[in-house]
C-alpha atoms as a PDB file:
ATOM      1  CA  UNK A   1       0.000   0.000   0.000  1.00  0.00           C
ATOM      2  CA  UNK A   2       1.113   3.716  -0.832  1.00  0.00           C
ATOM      3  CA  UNK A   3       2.376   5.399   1.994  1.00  0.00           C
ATOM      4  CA  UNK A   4       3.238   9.317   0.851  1.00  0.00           C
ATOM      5  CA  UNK A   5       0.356  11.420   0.618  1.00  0.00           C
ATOM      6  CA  UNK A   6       0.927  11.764  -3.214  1.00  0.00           C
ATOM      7  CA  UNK A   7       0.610   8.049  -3.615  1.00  0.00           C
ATOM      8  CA  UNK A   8      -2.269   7.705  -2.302  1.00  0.00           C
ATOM      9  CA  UNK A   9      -3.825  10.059  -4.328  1.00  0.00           C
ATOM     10  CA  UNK A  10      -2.587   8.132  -7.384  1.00  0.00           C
ATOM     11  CA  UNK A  11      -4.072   5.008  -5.869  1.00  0.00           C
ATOM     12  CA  UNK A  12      -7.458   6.581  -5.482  1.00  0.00           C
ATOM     13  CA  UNK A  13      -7.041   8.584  -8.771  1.00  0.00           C
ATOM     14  CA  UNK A  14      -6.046   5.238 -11.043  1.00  0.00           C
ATOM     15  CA  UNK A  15      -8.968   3.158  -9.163  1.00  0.00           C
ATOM     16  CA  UNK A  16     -11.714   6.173 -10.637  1.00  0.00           C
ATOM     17  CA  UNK A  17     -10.104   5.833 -14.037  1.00  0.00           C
ATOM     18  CA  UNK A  18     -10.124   2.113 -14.039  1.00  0.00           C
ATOM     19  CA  UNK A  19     -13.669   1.954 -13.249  1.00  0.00           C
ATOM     20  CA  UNK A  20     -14.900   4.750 -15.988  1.00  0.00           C
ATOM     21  CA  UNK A  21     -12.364   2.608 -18.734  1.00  0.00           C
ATOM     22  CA  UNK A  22     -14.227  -0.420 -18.518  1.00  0.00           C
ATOM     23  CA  UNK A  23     -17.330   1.500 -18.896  1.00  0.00           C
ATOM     24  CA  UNK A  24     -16.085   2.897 -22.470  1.00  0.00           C
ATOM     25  CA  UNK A  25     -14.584  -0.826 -23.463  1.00  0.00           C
ATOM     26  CA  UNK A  26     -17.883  -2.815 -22.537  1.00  0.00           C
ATOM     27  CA  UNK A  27     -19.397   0.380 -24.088  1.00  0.00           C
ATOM     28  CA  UNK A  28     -17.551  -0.160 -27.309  1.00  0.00           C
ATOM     29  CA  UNK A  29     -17.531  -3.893 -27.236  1.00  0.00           C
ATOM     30  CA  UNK A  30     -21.564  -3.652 -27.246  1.00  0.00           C
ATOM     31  CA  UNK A  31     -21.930  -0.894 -30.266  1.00  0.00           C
ATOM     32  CA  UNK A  32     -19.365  -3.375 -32.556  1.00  0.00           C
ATOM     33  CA  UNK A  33     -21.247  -6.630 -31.217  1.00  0.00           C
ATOM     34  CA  UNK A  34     -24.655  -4.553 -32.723  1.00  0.00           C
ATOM     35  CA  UNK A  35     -23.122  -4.256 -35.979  1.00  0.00           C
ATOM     36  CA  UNK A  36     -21.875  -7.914 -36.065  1.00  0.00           C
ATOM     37  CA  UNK A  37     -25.111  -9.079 -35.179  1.00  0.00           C
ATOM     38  CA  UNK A  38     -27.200  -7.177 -37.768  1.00  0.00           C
ATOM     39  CA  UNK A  39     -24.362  -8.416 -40.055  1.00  0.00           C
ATOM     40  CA  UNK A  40     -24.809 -12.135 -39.260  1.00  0.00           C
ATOM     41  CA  UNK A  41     -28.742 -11.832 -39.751  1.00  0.00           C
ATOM     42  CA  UNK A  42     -28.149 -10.168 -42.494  1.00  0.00           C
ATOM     43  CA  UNK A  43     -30.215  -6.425 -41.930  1.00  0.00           C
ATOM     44  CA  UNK A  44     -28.933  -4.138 -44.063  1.00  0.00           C
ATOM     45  CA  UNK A  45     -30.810  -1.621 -42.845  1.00  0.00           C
ATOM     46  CA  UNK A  46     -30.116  -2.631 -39.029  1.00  0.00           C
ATOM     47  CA  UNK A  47     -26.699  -2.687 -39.470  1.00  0.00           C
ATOM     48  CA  UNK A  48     -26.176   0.940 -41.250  1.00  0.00           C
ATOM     49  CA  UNK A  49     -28.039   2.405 -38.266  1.00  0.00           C
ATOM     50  CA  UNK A  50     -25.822   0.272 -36.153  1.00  0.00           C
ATOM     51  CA  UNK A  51     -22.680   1.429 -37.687  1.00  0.00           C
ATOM     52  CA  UNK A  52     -23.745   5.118 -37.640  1.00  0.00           C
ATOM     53  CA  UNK A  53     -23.932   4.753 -34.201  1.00  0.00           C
ATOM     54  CA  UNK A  54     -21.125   3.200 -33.058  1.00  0.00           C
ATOM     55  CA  UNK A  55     -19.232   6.048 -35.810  1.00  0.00           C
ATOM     56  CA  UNK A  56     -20.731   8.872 -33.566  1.00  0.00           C
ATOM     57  CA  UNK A  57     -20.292   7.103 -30.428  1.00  0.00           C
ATOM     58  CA  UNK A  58     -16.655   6.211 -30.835  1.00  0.00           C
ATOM     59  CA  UNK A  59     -15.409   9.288 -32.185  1.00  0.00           C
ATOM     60  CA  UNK A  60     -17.190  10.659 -29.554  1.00  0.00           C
ATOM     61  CA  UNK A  61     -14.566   9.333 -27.331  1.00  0.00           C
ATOM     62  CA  UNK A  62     -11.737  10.599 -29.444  1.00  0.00           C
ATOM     63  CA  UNK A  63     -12.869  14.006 -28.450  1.00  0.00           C
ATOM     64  CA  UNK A  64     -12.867  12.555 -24.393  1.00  0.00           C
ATOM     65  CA  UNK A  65      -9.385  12.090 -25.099  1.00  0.00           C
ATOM     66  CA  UNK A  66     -10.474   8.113 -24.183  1.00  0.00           C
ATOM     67  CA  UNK A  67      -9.552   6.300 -27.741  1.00  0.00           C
ATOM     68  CA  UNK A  68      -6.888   7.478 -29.839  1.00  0.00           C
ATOM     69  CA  UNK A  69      -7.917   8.704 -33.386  1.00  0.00           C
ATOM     70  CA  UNK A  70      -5.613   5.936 -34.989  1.00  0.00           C
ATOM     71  CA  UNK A  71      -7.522   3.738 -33.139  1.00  0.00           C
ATOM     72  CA  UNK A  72     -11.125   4.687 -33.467  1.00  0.00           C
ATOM     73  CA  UNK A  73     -10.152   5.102 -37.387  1.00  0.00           C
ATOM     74  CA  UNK A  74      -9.310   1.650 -37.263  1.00  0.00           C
ATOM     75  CA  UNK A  75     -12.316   0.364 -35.301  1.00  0.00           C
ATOM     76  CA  UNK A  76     -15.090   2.318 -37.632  1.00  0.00           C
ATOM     77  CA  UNK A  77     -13.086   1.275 -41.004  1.00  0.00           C
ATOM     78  CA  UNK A  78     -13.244  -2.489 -39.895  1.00  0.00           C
ATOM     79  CA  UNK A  79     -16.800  -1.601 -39.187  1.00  0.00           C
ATOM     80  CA  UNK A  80     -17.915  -0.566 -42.099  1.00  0.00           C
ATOM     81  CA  UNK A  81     -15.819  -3.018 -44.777  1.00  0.00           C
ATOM     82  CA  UNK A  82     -18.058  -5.925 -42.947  1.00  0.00           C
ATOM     83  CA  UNK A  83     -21.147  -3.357 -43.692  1.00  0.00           C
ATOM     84  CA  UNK A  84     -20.348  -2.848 -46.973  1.00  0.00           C
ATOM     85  CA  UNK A  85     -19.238  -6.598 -47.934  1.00  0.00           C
ATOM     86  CA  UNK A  86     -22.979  -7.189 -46.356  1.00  0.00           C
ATOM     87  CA  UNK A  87     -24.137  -4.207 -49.336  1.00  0.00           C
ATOM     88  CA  UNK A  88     -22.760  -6.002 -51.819  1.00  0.00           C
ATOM     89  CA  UNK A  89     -23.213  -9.718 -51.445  1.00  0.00           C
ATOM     90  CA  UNK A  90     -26.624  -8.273 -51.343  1.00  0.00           C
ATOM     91  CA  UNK A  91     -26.578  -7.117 -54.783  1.00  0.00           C
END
């Protein structure tokens, strides 16, 4: 356990952050899962509205400063190639 006064701060301070990061990953985790699973029934229509809102949502948090924008680029991109293979097996 910490024992200087600034340590324990830290303590308290990295316990707060822990607890609001795992709200953002499970966060995340659900609005791709949304997509996936419009993707596997295959809803076209479900799964645009469920990429649009795991776009806003996620860039969202680049703004927070809680997902880098290399990142969130990375995560939308992947999101929408498995939208738009769903688009065009489709057609």
């Amino acid at each position: 356990m910490a024992n200087h006064k600034s340590a324990l701060k830290r303590a308290r301070q990295t316990e707060a952050r822990t607890i609001r990061n795992r709200f953002y990953r499970t966060r995340i985790k659900n609005l791709t899962k949304a997509v996936h699973t419009a993707i596997e029934q295959g809803d076209q229509e479900a799964a645009v509205v469920a990429l649009k809102a795991a776009n806003q949502n996620i860039h969202s948090y680049v703004s927070r400063g809680i997902l880098k924008k290399n990142t969130a680029a990375r995560k939308v991109s992947r999101l929408a190639k498995a939208v738009n293979s769903l688009n065009q097996a489709a057609n």
